[in-house]
Protein backbone atom coordinates (compact mmCIF):
# COMPACT_ATOMS: atom_id res chain seq x y z
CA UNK A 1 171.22 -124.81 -30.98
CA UNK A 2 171.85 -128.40 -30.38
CA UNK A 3 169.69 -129.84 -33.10
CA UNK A 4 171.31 -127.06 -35.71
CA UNK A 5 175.06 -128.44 -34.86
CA UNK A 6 173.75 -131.96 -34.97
CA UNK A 7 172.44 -131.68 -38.42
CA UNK A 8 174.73 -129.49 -39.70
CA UNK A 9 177.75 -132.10 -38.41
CA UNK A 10 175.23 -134.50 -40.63
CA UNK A 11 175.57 -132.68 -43.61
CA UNK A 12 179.57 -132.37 -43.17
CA UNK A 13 179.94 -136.13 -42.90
CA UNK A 14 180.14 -135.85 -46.80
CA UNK A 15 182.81 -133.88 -46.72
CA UNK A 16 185.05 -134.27 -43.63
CA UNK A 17 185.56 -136.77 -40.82
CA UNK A 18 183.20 -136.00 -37.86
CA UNK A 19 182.85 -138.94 -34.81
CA UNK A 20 179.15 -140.11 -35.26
CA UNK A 21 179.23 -140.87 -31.38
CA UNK A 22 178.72 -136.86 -31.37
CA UNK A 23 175.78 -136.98 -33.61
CA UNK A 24 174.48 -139.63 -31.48
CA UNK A 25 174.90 -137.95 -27.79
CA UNK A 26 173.02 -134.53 -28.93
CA UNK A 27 170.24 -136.68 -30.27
CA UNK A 28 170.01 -138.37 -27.45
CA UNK A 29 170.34 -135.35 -25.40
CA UNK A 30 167.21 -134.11 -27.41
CA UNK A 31 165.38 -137.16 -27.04
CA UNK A 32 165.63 -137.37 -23.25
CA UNK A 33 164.09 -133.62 -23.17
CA UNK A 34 161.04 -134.80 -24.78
CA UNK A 35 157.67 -134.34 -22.91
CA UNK A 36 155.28 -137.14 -22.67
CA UNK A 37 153.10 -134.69 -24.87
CA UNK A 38 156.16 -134.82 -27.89
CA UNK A 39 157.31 -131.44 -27.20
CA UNK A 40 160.40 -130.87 -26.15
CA UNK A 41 161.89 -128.87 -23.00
CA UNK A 42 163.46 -125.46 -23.66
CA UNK A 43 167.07 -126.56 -21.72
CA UNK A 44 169.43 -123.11 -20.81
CA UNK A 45 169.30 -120.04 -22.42
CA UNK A 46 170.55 -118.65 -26.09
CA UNK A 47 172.28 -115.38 -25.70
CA UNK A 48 172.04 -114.06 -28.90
CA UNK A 49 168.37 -113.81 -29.54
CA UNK A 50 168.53 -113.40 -33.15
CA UNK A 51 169.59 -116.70 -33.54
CA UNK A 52 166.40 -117.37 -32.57
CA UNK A 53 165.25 -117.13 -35.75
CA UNK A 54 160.91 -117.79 -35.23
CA UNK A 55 161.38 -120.25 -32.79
CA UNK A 56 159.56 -118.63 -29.90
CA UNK A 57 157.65 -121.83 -28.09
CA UNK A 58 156.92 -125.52 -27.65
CA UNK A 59 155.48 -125.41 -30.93
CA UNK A 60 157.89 -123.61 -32.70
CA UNK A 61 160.44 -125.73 -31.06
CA UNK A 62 159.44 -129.20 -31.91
CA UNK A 63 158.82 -128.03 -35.27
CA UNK A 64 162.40 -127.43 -35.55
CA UNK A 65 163.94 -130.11 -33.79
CA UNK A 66 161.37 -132.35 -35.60
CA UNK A 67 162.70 -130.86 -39.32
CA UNK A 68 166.22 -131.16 -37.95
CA UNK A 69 166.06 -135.03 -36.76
CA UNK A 70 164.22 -135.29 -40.77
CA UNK A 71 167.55 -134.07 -42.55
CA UNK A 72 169.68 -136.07 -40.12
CA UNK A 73 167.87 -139.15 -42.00
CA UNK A 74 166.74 -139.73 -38.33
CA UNK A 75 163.14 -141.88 -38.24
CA UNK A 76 159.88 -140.87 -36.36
CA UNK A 77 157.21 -143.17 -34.92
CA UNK A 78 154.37 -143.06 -32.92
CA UNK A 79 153.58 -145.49 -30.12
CA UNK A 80 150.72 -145.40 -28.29
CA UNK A 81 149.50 -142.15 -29.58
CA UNK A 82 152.80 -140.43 -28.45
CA UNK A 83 155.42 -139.40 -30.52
CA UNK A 84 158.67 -140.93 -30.09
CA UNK A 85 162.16 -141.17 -32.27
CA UNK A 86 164.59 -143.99 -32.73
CA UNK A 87 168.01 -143.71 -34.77
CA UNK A 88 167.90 -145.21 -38.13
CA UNK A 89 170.79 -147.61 -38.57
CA UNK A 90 172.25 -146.45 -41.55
CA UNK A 91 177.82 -114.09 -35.19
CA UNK A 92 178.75 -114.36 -38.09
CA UNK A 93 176.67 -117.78 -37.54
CA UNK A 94 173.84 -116.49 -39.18
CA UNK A 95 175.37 -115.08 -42.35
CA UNK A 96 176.97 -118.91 -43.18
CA UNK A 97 173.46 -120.26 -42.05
CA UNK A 98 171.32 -117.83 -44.76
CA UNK A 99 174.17 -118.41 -47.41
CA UNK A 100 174.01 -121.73 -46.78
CA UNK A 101 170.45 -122.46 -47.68
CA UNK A 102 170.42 -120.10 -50.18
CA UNK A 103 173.44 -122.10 -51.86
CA UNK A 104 170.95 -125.52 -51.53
CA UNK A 105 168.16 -123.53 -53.12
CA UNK A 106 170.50 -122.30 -56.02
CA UNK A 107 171.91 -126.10 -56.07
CA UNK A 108 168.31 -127.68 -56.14
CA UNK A 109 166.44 -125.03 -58.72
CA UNK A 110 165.32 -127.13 -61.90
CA UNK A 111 166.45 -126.34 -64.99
CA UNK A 112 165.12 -123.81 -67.74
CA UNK A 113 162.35 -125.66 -69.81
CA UNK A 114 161.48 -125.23 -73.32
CA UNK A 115 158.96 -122.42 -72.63
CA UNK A 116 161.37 -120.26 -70.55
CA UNK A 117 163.59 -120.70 -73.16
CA UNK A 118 161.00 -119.26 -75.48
CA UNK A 119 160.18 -116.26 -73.41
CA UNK A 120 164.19 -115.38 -73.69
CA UNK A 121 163.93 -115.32 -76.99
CA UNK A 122 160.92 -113.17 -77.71
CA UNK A 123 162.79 -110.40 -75.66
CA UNK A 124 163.33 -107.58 -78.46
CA UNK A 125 164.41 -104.23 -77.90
CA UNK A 126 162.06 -100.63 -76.71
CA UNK A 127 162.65 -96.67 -76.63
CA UNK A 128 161.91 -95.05 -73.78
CA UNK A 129 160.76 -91.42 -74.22
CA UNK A 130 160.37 -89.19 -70.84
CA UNK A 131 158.84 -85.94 -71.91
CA UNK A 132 158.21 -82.58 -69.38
CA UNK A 133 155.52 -79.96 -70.54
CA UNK A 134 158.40 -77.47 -71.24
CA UNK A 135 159.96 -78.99 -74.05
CA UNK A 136 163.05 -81.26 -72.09
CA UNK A 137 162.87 -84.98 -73.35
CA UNK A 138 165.19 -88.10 -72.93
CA UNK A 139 165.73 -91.18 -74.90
CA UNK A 140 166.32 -94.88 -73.65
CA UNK A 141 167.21 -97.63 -75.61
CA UNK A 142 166.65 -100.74 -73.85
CA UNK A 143 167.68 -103.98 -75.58
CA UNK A 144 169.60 -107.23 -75.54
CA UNK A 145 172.84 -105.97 -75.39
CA UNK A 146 172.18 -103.51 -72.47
CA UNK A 147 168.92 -104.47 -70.92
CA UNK A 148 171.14 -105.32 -67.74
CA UNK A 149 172.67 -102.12 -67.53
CA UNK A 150 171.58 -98.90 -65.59
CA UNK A 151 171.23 -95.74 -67.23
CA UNK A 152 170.35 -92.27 -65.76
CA UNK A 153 169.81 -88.85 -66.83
CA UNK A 154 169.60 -85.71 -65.12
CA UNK A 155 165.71 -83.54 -65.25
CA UNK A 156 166.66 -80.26 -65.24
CA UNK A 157 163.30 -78.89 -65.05
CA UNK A 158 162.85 -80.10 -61.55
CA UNK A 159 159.01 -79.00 -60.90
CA UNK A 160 157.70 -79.76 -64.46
CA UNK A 161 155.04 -82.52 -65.45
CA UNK A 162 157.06 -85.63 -67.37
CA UNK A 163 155.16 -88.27 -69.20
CA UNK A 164 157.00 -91.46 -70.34
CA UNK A 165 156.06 -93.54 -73.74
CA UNK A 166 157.02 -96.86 -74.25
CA UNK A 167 157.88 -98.35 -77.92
CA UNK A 168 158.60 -101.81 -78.31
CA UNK A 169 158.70 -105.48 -76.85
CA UNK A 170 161.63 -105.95 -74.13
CA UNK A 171 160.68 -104.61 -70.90
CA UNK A 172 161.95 -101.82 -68.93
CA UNK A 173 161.64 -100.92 -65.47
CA UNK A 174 161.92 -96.68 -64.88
CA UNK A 175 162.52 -95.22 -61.60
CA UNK A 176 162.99 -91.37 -60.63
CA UNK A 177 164.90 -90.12 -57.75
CA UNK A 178 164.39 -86.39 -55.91
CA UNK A 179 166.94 -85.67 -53.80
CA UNK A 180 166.85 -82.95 -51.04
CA UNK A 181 167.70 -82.61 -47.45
CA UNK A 182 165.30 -82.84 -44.36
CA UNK A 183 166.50 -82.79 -40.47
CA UNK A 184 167.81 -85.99 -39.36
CA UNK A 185 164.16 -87.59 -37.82
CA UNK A 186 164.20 -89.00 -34.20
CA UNK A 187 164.93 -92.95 -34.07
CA UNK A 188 162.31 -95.03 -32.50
CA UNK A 189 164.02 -97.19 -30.45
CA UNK A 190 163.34 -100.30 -28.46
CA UNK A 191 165.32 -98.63 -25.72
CA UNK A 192 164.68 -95.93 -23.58
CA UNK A 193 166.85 -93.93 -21.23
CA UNK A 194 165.29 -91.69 -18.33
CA UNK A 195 167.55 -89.41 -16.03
CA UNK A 196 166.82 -87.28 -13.21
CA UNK A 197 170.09 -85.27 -11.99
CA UNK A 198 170.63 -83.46 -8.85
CA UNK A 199 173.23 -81.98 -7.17
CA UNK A 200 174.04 -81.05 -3.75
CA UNK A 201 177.08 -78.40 -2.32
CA UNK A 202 176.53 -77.88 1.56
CA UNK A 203 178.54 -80.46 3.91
CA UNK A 204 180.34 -81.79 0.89
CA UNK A 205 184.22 -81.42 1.57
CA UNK A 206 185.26 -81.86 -2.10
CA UNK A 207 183.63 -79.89 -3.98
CA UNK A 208 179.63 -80.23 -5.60
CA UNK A 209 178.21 -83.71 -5.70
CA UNK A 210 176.10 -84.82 -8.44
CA UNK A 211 172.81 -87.72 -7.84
CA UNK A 212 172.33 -89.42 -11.00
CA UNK A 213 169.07 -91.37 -10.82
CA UNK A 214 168.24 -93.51 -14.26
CA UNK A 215 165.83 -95.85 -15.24
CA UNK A 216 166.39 -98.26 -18.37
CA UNK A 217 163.56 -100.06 -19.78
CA UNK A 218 162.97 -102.47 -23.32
CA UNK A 219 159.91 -101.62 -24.89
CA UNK A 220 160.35 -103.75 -28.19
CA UNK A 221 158.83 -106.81 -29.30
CA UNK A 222 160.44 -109.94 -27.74
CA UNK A 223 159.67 -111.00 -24.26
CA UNK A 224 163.00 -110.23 -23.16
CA UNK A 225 166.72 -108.55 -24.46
CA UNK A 226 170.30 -109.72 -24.66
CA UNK A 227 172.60 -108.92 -22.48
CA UNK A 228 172.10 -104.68 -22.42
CA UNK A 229 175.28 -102.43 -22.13
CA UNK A 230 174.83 -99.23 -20.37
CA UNK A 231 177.66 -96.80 -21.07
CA UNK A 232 177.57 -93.57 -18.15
CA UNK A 233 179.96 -90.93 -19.61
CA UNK A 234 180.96 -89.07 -16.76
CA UNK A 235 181.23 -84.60 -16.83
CA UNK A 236 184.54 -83.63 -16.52
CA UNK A 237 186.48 -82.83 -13.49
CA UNK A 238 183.79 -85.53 -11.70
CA UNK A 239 184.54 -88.80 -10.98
CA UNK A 240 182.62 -92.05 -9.59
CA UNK A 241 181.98 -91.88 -5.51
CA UNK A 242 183.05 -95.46 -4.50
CA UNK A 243 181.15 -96.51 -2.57
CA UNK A 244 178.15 -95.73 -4.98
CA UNK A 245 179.98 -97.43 -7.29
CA UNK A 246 180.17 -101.00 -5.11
CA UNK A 247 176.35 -100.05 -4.60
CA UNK A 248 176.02 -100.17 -8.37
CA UNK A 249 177.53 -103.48 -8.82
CA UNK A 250 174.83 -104.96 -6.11
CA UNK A 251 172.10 -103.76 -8.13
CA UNK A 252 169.38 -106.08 -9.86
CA UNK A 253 170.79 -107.28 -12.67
CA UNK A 254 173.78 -105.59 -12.92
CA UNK A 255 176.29 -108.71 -14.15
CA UNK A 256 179.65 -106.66 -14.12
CA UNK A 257 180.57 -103.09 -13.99
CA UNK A 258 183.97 -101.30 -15.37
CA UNK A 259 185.26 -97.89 -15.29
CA UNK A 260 187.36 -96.83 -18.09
CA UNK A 261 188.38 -93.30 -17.67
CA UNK A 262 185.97 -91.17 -18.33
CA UNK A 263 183.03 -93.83 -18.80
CA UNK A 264 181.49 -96.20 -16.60
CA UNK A 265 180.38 -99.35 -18.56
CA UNK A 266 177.25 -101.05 -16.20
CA UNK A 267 176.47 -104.65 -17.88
CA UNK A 268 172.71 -106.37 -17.18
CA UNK A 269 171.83 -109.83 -18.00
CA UNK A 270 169.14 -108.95 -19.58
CA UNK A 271 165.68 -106.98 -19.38
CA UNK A 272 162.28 -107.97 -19.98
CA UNK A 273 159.80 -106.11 -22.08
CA UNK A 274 157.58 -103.18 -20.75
CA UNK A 275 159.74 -103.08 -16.93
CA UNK A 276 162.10 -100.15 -16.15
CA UNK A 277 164.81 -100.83 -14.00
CA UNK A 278 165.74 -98.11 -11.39
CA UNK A 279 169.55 -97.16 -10.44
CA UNK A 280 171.70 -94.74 -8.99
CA UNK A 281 174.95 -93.07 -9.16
CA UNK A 282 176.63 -90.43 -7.09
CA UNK A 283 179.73 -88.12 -8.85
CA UNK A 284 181.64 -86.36 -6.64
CA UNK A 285 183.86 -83.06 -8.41
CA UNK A 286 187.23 -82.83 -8.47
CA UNK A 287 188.24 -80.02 -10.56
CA UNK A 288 186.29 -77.09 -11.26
CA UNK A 289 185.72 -77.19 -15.43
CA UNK A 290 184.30 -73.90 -16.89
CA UNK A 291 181.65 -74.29 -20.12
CA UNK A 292 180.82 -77.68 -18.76
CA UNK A 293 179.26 -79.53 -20.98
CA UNK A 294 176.37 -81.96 -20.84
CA UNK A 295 177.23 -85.90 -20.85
CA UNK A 296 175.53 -88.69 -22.14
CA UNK A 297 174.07 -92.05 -21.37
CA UNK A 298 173.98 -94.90 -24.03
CA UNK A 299 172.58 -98.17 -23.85
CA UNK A 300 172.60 -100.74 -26.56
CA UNK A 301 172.04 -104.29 -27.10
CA UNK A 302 175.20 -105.91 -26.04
CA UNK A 303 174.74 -108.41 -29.75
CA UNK A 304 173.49 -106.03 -31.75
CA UNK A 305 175.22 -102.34 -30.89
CA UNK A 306 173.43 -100.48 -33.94
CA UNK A 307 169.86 -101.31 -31.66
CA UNK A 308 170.18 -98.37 -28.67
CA UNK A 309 169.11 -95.40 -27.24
CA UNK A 310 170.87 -92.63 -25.70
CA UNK A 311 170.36 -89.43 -23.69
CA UNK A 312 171.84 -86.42 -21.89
């Protein structure tokens, strides 16, 4: 993250007034986290992982740090078969980051040549013919005035055999679309949700109390999550027993946790790939609630809320 603001503050030097003595401290920040070996130390943690991007090691690292010190017109040397650097004397985050490079690819793209030119010109016009066995046929003309455009027509004859002829010299690209419903398939997500509930009525002055035992476990591809939001909705007429609750908040790696009316919001720092973590929470009735329906746990990725799971 440091060597991204440096050389981005680089870049905006062109444009606005940024104190070099900035530029200077984070590269010397960098430079004093370099290993003997040239690689440089992974220093506190990023909380968004996807701004990761595919730096994942040492390797990946230096790489990066290396290409960013490069653009920041910053010089490398070696001395005594060690890398070393010395300063030349001369979200959403990762939306402006993508648009940004795709701007300097735009920007940098060279110019049409003679022969590109010459493939423009050769681009004529076709017919497009799509045919079914039973007689139905549809005609496409695709040419310079409307080979950007998108045209569709409706096959009426849904199950019959189509063939498509080409005539011409522009090219065409043709695409066919069957729509029809299916049940909505299950989700595989890098998140799973286990629950074991049980209940228990003697010697309980208030009404039936409810055990809710849950595990929560990351099962996806990096080594370890963001910070993961686990969101109890609690059955009506029940509400938290509190001291449960203060038991909750003790738990391993259980930052914060809030309850907001019906819901119980349980935040953990983070959790690493392939271990459940085991909690518990007592509920203890209040009112009686007839046709009680079931409740639901959801837990999400605290960056990234679209990438959960969720169970009754």
């Amino acid at each position: 993250m440091t060597a991204f603001v440096a050389k981005s503050f680089v870049k905006a030097q062109a444009f606005v007034f940024i104190d070099p003595t900035i530029v200077e401290q984070a590269q010397t920040w960098l430079l004093k986290n370099q290993k003997p070996d040239g690689c440089f130390n992974t220093v506190g943690k990023l909380f968004n992982n996807r701004m990761k991007g595919g730096v994942a090691d040492d390797v990946t690292l230096t790489a990066y740090i290396t290409a960013a010190f490069l653009e920041s017109k910053t010089s490398v040397s070696a001395l005594g078969g060690l890398l070393h650097w010395s300063q030349s004397t001369t979200e959403m985050t990762l939306s402006v980051e993508i648009s940004s490079y795709v701007l300097l690819a735009v920007l940098n793209k060279s110019p049409l040549t003679a022969e590109d030119m010459g493939y423009a010109v050769r681009i004529g016009s076709s017919t497009v013919t799509v045919q079914s066995t039973s007689g139905e046929q549809h005609r496409f003309l695709v040419d310079q005035g409307n080979r950007l455009l998108y045209q569709e027509r409706a096959l009426k004859d849904v199950t019959g055999q189509y063939s498509i002829a080409v005539q011409g010299t522009s090219c065409a690209s043709v695409q066919t679309t069957l729509r029809y419903n299916i049940p909505t398939p299950a989700v595989n997500s890098t998140f799973s949700v286990a629950i074991n509930v049980s209940s228990e009525c003697k010697g309980v002055p208030r009404g039936e109390k409810v055990i809710l035992k849950f595990s929560v476990e990351y099962n996806g591809l990096l080594e370890s999550t963001n910070m993961v939001l686990v969101d109890i909705k609690v059955l009506s007429g029940f509400v938290p027993d509190p001291l449960s609750l203060t038991q909750l908040k003790r738990s391993e790696l259980v930052e914060r946790v809030d309850s907001k009316g019906d819901h119980i919001e349980m935040y953990l720092k983070e959790l690493t790939r392939n271990i459940p973590k085991f909690y518990k929470l007592q509920l203890q009735q209040e009112l009686k609630v007839k046709n009680l329906k079931a409740a639901v746990i959801k837990m999400y990725d605290y960056y990234q809320p679209n990438v959960g799971n969720e169970e009754e």
